[in-house]
N, C-alpha and C. Protein backbone atom coordinates (compact mmCIF):
# COMPACT_ATOMS: atom_id res chain seq x y z
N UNK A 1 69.84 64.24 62.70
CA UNK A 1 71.13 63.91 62.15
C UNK A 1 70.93 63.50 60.69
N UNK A 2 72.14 63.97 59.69
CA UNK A 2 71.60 63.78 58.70
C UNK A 2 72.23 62.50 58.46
N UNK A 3 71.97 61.48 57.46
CA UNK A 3 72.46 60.46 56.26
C UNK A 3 73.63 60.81 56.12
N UNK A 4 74.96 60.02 55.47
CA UNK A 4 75.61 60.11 54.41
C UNK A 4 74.99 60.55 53.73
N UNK A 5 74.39 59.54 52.72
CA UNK A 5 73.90 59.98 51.46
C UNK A 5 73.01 61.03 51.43
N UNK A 6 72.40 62.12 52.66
CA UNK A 6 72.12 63.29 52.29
C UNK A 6 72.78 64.33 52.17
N UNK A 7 74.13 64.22 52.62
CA UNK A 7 74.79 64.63 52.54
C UNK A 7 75.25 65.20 51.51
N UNK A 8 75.39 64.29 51.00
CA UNK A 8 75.97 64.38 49.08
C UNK A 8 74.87 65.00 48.35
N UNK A 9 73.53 65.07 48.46
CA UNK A 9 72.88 65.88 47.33
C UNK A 9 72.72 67.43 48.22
N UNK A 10 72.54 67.63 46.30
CA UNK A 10 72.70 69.14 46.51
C UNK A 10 70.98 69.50 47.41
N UNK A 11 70.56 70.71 47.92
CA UNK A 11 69.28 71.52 48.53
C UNK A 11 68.28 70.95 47.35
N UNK A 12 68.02 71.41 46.36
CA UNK A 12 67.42 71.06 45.69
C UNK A 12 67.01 69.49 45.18
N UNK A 13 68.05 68.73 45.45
CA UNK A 13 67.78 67.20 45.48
C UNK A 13 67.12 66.75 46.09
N UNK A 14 67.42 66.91 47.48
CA UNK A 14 67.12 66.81 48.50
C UNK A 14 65.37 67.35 48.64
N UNK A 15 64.92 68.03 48.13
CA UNK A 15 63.97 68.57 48.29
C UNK A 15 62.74 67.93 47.23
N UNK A 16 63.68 67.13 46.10
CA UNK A 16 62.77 66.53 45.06
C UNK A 16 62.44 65.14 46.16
N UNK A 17 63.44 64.25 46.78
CA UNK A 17 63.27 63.28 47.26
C UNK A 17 62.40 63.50 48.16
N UNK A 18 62.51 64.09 49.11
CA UNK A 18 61.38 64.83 50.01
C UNK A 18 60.33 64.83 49.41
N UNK A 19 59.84 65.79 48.03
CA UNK A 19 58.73 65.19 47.91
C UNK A 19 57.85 64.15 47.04
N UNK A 20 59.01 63.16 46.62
CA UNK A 20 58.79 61.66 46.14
C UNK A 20 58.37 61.05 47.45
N UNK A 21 58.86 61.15 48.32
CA UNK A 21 58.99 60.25 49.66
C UNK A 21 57.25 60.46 50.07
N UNK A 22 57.00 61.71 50.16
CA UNK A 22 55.70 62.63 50.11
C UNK A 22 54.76 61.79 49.61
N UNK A 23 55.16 61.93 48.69
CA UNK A 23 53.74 61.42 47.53
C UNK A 23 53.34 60.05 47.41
N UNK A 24 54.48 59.57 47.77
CA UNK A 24 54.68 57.78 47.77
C UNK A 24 54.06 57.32 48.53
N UNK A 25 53.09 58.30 50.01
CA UNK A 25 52.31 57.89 50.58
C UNK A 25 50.86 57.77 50.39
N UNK A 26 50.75 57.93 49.24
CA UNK A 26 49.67 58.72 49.01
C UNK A 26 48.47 59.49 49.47
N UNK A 27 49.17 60.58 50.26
CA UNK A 27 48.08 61.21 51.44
C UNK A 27 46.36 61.82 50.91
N UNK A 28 45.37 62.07 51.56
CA UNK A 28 44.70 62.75 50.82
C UNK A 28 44.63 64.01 51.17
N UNK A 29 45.54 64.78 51.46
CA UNK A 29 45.36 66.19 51.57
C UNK A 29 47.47 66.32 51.07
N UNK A 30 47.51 67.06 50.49
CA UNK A 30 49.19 67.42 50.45
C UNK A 30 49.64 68.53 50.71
N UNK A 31 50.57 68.97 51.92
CA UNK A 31 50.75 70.77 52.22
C UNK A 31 51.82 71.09 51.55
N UNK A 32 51.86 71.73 50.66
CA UNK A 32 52.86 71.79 49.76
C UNK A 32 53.61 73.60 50.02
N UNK A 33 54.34 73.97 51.10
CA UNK A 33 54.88 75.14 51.16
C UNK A 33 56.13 75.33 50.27
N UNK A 34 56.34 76.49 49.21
CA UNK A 34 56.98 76.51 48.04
C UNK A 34 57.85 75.40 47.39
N UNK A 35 56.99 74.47 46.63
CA UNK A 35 57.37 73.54 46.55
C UNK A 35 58.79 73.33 45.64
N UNK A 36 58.76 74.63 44.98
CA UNK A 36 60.10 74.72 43.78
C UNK A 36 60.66 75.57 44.28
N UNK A 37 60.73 75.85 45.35
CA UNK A 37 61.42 77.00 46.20
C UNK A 37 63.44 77.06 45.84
N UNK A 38 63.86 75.53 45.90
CA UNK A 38 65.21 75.44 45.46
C UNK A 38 65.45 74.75 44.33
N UNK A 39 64.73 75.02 43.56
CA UNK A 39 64.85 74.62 42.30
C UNK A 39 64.41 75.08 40.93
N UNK A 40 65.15 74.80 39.99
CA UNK A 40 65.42 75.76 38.78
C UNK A 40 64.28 75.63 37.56
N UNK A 41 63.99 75.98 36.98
CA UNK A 41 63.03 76.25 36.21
C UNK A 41 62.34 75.08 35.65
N UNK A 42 63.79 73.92 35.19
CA UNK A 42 63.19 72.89 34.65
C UNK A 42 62.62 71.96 35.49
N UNK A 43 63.12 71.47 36.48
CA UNK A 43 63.33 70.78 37.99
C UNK A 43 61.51 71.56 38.75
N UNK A 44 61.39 72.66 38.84
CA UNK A 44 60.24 73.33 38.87
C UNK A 44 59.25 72.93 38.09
N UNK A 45 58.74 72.65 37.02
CA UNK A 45 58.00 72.63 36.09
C UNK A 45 58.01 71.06 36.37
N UNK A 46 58.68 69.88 36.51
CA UNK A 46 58.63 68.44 37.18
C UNK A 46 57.71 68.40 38.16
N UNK A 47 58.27 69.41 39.12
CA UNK A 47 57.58 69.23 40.36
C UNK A 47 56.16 69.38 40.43
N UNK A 48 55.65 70.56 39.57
CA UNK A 48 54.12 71.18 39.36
C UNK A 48 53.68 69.84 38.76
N UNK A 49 54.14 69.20 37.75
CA UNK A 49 53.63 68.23 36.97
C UNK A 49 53.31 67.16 37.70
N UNK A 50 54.26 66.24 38.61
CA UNK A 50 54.26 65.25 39.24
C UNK A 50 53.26 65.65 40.16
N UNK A 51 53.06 67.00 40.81
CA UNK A 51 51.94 67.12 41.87
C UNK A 51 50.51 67.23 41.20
N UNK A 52 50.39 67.70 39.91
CA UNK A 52 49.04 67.96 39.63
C UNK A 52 48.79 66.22 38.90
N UNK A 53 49.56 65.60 38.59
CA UNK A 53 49.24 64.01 38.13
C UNK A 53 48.33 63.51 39.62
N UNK A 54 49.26 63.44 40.71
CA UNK A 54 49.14 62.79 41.56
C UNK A 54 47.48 63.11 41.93
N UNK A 55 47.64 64.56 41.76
CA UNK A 55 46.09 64.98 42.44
C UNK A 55 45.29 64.67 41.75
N UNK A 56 45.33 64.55 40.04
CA UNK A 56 44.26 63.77 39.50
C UNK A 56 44.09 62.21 39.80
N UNK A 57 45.45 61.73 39.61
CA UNK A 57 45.24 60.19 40.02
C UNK A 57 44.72 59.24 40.76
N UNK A 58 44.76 60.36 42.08
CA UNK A 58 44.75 59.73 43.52
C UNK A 58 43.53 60.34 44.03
N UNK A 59 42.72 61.78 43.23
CA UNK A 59 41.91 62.63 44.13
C UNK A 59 42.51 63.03 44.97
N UNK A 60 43.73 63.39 45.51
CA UNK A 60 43.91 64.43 46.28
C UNK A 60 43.48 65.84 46.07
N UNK A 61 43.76 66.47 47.33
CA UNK A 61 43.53 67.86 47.45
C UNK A 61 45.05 68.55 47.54
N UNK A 62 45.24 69.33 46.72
CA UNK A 62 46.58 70.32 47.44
C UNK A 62 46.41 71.56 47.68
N UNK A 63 47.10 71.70 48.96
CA UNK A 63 46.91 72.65 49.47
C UNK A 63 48.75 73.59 48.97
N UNK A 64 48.86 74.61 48.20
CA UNK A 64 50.37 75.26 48.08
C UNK A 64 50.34 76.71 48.21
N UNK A 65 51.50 76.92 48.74
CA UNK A 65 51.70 78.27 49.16
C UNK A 65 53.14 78.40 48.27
N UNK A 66 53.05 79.61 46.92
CA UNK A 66 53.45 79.83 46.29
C UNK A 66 53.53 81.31 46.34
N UNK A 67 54.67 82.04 45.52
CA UNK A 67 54.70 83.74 45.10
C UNK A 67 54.62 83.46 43.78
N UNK A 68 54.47 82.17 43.23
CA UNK A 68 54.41 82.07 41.49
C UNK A 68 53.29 81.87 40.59
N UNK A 69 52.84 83.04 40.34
CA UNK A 69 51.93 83.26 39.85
C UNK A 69 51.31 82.57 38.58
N UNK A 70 52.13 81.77 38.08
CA UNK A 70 52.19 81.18 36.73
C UNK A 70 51.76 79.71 37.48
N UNK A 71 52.26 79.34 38.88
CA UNK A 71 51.81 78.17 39.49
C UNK A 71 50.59 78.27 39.70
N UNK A 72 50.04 79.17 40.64
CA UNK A 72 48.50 79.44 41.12
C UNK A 72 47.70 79.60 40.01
N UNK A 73 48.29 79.76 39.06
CA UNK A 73 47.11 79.83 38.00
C UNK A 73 46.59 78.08 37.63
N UNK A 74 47.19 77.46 37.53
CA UNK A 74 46.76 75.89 37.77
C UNK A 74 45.63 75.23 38.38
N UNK A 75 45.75 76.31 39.71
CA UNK A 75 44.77 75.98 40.71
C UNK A 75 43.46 76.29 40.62
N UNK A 76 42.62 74.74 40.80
CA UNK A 76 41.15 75.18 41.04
C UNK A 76 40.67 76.30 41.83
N UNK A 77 41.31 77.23 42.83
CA UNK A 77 41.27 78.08 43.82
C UNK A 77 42.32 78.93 44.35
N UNK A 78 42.59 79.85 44.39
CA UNK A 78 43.32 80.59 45.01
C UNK A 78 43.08 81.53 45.55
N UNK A 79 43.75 81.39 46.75
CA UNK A 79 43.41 82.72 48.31
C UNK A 79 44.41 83.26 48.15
N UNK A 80 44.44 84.41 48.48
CA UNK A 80 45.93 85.80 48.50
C UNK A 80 45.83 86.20 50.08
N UNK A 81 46.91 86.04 50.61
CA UNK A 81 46.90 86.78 52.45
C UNK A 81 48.32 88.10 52.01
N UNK A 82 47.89 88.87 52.36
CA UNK A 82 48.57 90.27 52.60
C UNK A 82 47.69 90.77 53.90
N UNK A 83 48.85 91.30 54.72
CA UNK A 83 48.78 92.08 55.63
C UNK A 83 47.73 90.89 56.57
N UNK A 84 48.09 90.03 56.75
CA UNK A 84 47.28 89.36 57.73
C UNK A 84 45.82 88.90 56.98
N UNK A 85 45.48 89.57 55.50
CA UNK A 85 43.90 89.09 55.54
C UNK A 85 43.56 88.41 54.17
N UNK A 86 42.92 87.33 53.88
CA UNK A 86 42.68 86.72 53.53
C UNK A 86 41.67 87.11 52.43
N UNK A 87 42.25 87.11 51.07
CA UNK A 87 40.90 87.22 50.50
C UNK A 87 41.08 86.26 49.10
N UNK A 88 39.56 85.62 48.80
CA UNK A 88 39.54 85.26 47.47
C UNK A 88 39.87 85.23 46.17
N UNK A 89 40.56 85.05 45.54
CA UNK A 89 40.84 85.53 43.92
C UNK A 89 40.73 84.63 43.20
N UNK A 90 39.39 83.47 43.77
CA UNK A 90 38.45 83.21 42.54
C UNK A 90 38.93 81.57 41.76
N UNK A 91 38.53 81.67 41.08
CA UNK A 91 39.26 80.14 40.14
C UNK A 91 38.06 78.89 40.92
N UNK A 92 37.11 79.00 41.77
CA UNK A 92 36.49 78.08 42.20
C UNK A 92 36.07 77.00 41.12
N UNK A 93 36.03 75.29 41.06
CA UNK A 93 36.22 74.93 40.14
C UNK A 93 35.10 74.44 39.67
N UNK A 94 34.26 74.33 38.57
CA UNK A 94 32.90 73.86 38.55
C UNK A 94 32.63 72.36 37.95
């Protein structure tokens, strides 16, 4: 059941608080499935920021599943799955 007050924000709000709420725990692993998925370019570019702070700050690990290629490039690592298989594309971090 939802809140009032979730009520009132828009998908994308909702989805920043989600992952403030997230982070505020400070986990050491973070599963981050498209994390800017409903949100707009600028709101996007927050989100990448606030997650790659956190992971320096805290040593976390993130784990994200992105189609944004401009995101994965960030990453110490990135795996590509098509068609079921899994392969490397490198960035391992030294």
């Amino acid at each position: 059941m939802h809140s009032p007050e979730s009520s009132q924000l828009s998908g994308g709000q909702q989805q920043r608080v989600a992952i403030g709420r997230a982070l505020s725990a400070k986990p050491a692993i973070i599963l981050a499935d498209e994390p800017t998925g409903n949100l707009d370019t600028k709101n996007s570019r927050d989100v990448i920021n606030l997650l790659k702070l956190s992971v320096e700050r805290y040593k976390q690990t993130l784990i994200m599943i992105t189609h944004n290629q401009s995101y994965a490039s960030f990453a110490d690592r990135v795996l590509g799955v098509e068609d079921g298989i899994v392969t490397d594309l490198g960035g391992v971090k030294k």
